[in-house]
C-alpha atoms as a PDB file:
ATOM      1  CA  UNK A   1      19.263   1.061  -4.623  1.00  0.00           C
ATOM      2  CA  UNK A   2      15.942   0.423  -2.910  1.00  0.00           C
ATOM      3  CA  UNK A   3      17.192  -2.238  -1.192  1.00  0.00           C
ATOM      4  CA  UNK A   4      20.656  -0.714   0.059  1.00  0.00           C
ATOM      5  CA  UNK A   5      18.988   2.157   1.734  1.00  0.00           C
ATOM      6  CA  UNK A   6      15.905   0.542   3.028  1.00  0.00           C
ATOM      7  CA  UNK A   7      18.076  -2.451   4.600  1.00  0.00           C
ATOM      8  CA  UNK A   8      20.714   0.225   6.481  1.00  0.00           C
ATOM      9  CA  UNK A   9      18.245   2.619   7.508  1.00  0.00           C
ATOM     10  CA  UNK A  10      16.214  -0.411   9.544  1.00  0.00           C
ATOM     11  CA  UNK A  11      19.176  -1.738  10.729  1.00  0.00           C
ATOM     12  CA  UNK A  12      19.820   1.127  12.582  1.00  0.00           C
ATOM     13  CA  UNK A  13      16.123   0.424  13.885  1.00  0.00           C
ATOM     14  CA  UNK A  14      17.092  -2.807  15.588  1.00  0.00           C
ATOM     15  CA  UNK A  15      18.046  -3.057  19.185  1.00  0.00           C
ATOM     16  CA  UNK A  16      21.156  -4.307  19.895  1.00  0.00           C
ATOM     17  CA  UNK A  17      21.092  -8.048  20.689  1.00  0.00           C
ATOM     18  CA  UNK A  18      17.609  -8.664  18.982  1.00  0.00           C
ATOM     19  CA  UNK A  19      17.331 -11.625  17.443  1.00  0.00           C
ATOM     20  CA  UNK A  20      16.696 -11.345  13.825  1.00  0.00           C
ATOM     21  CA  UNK A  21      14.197 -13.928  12.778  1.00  0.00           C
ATOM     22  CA  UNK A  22      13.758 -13.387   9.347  1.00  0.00           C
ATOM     23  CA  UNK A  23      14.793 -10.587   6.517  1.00  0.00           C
ATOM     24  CA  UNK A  24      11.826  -9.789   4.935  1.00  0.00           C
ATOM     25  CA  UNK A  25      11.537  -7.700   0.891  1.00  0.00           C
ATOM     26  CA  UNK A  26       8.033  -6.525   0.326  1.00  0.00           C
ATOM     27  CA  UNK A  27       7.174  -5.064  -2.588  1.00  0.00           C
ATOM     28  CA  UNK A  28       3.429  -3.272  -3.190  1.00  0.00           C
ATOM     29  CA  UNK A  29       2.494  -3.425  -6.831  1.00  0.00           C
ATOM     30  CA  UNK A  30       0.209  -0.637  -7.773  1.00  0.00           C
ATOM     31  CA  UNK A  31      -2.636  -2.618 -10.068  1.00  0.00           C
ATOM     32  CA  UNK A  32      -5.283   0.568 -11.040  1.00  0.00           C
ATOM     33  CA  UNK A  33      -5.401   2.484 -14.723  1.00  0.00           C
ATOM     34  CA  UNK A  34      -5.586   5.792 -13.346  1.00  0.00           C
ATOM     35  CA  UNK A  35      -5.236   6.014  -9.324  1.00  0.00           C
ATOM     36  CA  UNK A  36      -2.169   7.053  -7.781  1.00  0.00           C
ATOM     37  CA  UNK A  37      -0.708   5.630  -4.173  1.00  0.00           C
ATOM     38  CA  UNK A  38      -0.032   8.581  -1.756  1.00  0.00           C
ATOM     39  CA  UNK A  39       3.694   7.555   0.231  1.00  0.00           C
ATOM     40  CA  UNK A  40       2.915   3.884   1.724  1.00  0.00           C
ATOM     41  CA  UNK A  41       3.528   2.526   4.994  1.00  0.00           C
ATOM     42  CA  UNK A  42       4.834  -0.538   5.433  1.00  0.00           C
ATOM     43  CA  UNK A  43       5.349  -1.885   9.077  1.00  0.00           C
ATOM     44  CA  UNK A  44       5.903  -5.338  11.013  1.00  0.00           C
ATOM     45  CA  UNK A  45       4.470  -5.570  14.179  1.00  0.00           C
ATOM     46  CA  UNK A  46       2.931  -8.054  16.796  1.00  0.00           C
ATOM     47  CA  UNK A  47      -0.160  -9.218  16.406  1.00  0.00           C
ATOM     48  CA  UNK A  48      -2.175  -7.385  18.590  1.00  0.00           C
ATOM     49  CA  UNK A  49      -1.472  -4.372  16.908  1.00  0.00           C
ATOM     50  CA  UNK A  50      -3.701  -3.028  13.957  1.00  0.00           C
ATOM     51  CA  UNK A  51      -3.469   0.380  11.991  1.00  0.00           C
ATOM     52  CA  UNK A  52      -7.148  -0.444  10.804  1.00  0.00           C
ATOM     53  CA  UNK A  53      -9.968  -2.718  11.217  1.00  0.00           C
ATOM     54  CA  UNK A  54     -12.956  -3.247   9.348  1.00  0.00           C
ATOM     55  CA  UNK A  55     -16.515  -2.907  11.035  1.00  0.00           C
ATOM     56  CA  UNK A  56     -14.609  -0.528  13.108  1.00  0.00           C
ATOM     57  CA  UNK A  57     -14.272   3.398  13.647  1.00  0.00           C
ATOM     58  CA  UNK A  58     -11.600   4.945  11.635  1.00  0.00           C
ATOM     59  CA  UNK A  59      -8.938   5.921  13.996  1.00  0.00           C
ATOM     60  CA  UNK A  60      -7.314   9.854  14.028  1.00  0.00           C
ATOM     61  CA  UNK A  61      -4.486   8.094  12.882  1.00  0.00           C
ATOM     62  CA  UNK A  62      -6.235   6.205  10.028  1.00  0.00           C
ATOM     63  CA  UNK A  63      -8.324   9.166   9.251  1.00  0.00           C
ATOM     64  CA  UNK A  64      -5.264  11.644   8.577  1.00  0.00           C
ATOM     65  CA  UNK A  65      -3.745   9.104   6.195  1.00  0.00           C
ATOM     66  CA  UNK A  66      -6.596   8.185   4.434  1.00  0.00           C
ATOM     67  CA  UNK A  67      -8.132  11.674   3.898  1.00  0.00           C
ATOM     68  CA  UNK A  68      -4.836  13.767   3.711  1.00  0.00           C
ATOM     69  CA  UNK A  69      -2.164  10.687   3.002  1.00  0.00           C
ATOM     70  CA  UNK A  70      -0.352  11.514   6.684  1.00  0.00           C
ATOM     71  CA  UNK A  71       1.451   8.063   7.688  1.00  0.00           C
ATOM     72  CA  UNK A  72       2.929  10.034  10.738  1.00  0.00           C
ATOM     73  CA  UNK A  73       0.511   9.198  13.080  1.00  0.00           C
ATOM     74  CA  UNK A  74       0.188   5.533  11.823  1.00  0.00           C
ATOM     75  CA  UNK A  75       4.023   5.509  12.060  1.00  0.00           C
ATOM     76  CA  UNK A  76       3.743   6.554  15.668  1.00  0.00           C
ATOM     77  CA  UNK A  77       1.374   2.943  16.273  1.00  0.00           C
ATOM     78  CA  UNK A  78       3.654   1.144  14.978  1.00  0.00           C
ATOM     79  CA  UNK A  79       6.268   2.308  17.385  1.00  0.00           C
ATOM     80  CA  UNK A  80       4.279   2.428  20.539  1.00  0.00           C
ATOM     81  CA  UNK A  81       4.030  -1.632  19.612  1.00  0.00           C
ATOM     82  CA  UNK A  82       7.779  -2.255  19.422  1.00  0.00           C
ATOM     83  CA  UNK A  83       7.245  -2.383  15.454  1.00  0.00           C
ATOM     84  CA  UNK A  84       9.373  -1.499  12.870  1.00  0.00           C
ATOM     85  CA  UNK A  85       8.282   0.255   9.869  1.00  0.00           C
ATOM     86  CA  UNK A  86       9.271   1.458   6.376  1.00  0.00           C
ATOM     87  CA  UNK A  87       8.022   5.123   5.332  1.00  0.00           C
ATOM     88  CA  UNK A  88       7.617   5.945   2.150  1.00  0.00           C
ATOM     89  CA  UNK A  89       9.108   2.785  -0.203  1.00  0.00           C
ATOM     90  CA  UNK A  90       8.354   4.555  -3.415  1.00  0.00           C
ATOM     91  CA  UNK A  91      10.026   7.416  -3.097  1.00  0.00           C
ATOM     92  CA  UNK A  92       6.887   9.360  -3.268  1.00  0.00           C
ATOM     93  CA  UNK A  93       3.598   9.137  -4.724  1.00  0.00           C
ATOM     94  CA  UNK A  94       3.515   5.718  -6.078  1.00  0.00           C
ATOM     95  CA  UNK A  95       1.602   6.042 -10.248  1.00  0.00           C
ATOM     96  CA  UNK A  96      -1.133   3.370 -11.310  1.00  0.00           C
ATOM     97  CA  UNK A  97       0.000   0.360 -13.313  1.00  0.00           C
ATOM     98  CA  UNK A  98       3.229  -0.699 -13.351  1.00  0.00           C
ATOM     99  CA  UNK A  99       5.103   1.494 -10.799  1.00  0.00           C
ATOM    100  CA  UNK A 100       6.183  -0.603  -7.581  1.00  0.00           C
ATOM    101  CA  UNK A 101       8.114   0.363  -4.056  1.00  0.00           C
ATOM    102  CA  UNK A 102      10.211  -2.133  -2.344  1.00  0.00           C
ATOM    103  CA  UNK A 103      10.758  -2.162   1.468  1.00  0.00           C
ATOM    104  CA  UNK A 104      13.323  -4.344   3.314  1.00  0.00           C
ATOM    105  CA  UNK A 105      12.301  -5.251   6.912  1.00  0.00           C
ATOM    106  CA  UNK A 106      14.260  -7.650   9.555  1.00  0.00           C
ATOM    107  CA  UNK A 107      11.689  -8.609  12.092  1.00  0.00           C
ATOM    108  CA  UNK A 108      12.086 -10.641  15.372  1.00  0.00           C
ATOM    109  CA  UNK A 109      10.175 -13.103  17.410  1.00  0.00           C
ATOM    110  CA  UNK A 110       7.742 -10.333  18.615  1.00  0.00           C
ATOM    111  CA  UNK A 111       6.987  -8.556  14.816  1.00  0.00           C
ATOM    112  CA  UNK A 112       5.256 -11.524  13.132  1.00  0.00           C
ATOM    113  CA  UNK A 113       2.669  -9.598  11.525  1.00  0.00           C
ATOM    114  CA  UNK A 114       2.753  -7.460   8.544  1.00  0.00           C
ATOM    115  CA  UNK A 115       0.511  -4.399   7.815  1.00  0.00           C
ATOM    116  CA  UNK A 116       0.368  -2.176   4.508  1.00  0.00           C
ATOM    117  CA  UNK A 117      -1.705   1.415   4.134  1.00  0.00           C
ATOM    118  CA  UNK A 118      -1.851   3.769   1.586  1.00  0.00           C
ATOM    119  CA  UNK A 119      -3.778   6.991   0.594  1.00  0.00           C
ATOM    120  CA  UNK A 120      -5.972   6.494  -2.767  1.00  0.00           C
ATOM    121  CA  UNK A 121      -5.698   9.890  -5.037  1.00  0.00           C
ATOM    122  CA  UNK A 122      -8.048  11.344  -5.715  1.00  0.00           C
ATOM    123  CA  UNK A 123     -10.723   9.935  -3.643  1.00  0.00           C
ATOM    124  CA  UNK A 124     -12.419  11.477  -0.532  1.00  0.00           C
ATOM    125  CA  UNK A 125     -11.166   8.710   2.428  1.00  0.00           C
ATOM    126  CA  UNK A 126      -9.914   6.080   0.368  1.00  0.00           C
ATOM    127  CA  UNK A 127      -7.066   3.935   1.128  1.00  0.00           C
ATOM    128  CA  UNK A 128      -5.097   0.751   0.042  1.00  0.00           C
ATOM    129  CA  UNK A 129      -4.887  -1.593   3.215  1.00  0.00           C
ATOM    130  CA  UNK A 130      -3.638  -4.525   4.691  1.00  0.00           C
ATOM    131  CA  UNK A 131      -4.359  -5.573   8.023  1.00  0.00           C
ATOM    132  CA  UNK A 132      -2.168  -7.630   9.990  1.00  0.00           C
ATOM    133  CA  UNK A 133      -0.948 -10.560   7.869  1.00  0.00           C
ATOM    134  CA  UNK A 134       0.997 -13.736   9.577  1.00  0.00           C
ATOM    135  CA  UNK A 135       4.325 -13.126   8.147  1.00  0.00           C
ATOM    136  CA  UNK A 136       5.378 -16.958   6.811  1.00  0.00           C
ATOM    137  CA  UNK A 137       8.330 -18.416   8.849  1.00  0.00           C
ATOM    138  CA  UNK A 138       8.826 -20.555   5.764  1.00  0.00           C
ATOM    139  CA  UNK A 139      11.606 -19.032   3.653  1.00  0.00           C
ATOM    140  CA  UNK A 140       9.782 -18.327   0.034  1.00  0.00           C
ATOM    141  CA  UNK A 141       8.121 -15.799  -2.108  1.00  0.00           C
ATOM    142  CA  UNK A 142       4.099 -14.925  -1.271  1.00  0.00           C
ATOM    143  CA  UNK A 143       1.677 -13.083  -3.146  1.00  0.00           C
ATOM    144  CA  UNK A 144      -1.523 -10.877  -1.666  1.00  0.00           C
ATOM    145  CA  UNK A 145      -3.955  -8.843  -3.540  1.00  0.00           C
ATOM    146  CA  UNK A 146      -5.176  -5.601  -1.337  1.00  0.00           C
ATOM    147  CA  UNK A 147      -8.302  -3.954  -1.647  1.00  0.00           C
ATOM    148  CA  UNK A 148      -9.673  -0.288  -1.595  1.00  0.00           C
ATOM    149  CA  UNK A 149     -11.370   0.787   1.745  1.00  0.00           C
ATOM    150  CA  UNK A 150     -13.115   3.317   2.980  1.00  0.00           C
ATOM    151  CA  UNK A 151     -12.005   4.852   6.132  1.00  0.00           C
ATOM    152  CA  UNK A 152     -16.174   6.068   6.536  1.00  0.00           C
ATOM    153  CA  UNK A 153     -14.654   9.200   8.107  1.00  0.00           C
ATOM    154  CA  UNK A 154     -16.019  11.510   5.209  1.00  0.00           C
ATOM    155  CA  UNK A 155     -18.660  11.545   2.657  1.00  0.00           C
ATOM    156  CA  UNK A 156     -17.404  10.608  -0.829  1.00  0.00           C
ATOM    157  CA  UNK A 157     -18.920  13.676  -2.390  1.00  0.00           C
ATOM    158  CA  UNK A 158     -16.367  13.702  -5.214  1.00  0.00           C
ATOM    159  CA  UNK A 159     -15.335  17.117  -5.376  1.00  0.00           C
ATOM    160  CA  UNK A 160     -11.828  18.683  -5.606  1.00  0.00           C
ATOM    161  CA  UNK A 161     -10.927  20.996  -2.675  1.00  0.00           C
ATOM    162  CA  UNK A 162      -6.904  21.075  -3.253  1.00  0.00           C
ATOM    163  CA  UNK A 163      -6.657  24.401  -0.423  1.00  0.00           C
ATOM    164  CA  UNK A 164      -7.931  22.056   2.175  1.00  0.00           C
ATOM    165  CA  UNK A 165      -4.897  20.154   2.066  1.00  0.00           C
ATOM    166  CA  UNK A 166      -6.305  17.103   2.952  1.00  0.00           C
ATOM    167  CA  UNK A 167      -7.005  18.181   6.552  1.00  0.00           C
ATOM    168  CA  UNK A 168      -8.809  15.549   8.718  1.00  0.00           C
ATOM    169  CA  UNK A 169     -12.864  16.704   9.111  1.00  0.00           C
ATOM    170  CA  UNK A 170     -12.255  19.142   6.034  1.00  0.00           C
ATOM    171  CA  UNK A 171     -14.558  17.674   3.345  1.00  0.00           C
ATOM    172  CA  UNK A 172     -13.111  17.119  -0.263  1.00  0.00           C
ATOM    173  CA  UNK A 173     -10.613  15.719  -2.224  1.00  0.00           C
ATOM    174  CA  UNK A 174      -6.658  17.250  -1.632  1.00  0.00           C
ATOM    175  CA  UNK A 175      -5.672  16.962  -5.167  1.00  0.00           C
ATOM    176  CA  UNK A 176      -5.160  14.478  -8.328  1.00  0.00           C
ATOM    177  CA  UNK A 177      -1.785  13.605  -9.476  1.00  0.00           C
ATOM    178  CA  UNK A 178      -3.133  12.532 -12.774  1.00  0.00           C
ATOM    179  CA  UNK A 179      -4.568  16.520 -13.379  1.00  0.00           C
ATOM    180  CA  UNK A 180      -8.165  14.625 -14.759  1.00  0.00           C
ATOM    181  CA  UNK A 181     -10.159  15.580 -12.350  1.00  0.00           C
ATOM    182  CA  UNK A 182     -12.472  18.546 -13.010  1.00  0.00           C
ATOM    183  CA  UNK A 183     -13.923  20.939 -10.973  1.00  0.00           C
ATOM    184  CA  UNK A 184     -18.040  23.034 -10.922  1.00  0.00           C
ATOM    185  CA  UNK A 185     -19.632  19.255  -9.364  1.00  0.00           C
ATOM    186  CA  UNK A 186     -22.710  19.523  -7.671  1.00  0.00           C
ATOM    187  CA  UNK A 187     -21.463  16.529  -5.655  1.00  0.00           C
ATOM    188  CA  UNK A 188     -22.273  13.012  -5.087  1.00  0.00           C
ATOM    189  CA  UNK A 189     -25.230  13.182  -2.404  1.00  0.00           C
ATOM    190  CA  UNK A 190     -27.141   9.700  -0.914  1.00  0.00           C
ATOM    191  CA  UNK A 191     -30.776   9.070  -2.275  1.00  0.00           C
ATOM    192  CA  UNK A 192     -31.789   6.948   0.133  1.00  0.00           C
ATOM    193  CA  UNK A 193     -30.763   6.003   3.689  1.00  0.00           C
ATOM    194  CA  UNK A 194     -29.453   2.528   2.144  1.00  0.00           C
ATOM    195  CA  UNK A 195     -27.049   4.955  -0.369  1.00  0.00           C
ATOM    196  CA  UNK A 196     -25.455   7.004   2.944  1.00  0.00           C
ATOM    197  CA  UNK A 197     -21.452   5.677   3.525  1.00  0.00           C
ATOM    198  CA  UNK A 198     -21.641   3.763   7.056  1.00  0.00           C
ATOM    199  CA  UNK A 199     -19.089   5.844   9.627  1.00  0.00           C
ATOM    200  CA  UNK A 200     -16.672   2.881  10.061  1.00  0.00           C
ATOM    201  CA  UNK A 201     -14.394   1.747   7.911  1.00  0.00           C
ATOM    202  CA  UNK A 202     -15.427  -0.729   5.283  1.00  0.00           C
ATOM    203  CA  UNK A 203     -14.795  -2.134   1.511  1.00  0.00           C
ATOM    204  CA  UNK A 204     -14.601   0.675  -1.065  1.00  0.00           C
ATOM    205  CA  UNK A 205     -17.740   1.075  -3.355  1.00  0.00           C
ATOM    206  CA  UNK A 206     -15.891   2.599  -6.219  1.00  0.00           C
ATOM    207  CA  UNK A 207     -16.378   6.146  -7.518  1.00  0.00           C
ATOM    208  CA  UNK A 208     -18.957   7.033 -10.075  1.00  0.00           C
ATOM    209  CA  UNK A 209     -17.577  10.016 -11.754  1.00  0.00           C
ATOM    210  CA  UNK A 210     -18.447  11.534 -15.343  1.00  0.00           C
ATOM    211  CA  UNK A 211     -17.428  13.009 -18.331  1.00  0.00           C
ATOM    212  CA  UNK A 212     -18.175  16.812 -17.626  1.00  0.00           C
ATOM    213  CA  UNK A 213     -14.925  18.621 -16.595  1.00  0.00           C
ATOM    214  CA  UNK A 214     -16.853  21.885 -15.963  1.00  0.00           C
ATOM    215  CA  UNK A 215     -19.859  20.534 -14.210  1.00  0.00           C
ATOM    216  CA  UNK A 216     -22.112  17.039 -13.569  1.00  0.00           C
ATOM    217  CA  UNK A 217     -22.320  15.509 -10.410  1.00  0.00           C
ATOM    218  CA  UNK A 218     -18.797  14.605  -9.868  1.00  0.00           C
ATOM    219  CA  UNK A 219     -15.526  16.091 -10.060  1.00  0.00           C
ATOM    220  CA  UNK A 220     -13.913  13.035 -10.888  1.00  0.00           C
ATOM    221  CA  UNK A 221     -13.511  11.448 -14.246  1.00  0.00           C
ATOM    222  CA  UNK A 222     -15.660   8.282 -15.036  1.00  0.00           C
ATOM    223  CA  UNK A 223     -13.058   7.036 -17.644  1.00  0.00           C
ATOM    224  CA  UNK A 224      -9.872   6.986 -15.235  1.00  0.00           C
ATOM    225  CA  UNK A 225     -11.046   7.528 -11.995  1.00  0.00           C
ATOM    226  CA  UNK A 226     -12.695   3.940 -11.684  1.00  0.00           C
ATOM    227  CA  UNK A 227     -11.178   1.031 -10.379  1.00  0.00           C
ATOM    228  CA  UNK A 228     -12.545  -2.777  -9.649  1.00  0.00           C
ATOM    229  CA  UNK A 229     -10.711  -4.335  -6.559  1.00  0.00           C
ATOM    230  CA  UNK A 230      -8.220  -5.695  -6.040  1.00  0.00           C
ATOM    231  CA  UNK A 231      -6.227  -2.387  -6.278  1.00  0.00           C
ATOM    232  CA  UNK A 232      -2.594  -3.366  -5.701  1.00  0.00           C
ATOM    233  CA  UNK A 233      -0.452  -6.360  -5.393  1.00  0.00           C
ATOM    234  CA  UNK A 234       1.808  -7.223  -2.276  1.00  0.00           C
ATOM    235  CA  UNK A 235       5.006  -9.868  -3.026  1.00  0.00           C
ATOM    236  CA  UNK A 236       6.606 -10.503  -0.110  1.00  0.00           C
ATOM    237  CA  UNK A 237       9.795 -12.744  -0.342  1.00  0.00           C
ATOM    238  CA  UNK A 238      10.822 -13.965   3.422  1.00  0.00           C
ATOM    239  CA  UNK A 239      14.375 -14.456   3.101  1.00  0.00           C
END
């Protein structure tokens, strides 16, 4: 079903006379116990293009999606390049483990480079991310492993503000899928200079969490809210 209404709706993407290089299935395995994918983007574009870099200044672009899990403005980069994209694979909010989205893309001679982003719930400015991956002209089936990042747009204070709505600059976490999370933290502050989140974006630490629902430092919970990289798994069968 995935496949069927991914594959039409891009079709009606392509110009006519483009020449089709390649048909491309990607599918974005989510790997964590207990963190939840907000909708992914999935877009092939040329290789200048980039909807994130690390060492770099999160973009107003990035920092909706990765604070508030808006693709729209990613979406919109991806067009302004001559991309082609796939909103939204899963259907929705893609669930830790063994829940997967597949996304069918046909790119041409210029859209040789695959990208991947994804809101992590509930964090602060977390995100799933892939940046700009040579898509193989070799027909065959190829596996990446994705990281967390941090956009370094907000402090990872770890406290639920669901009435924020996620808005860009509005400290706290929109909400947790899972209903774990707790609420009464004093919040995650930095000790030390070294402990401060650098403003660009970056690997993912990790969350600390705890066990008090009603109180502690944190508003997450230690015993789901924890991950290890890599986060999710990309297959990507070039056709």
């Amino acid at each position: 079903m995935f496949r069927k209404s991914f594959g039409a709706a891009l079709a009606a993407l392509l110009l006519p006379g483009m020449a089709v290089a390649a048909d491309v299935e990607v599918t974005v395995t989510n790997l964590t116990g207990g963190i939840h994918f907000t909708p992914l983007l999935v877009a092939a574009h040329p290789a200048g293009t980039h909807l994130f870099q690390t060492g770099e200044p999160a973009s107003s672009a990035l920092q909706a999606m990765a604070e508030g899990g808006d693709i729209a403005g990613l979406e919109g980069v991806v067009s302004a390049a001559g991309g082609q994209f796939v909103a939204d694979p899963a259907g929705g909010i893609l669930a830790p483990a063994t829940a997967s989205g597949v996304a069918m893309l046909s790119t041409d001679a210029a859209n040789t480079h695959l990208s991947v982003t994804a809101m992590l719930l509930p964090t602060n400015d977390g995100f799933v991310g892939l940046d700009g991956w040579e898509i193989p002209t070799e027909a065959g089936t190829y596996t990446l492993m994705l990281n967390a990042y941090d956009a370094g747009s907000e402090a990872n204070d770890e406290l639920m503000n669901p009435g924020a709505g996620g808005a860009p600059g509005v400290a706290g976490i929109p909400g947790d899928p899972s209903g774990r999370a707790g609420s009464g933290g004093s919040g995650v502050v930095a000790s030390t200079p070294n402990d401060a989140e650098p403003n660009v974006v970056h690997i993912h630490r990790g969350q600390l969490g705890d066990t008090d629902a009603a109180g502690g430092i944190s508003d997450l919970d230690s015993r789901s809210h924890r991950w290890l990289n890599p986060v999710a798994r990309v297959t990507v069968v070039v056709q």
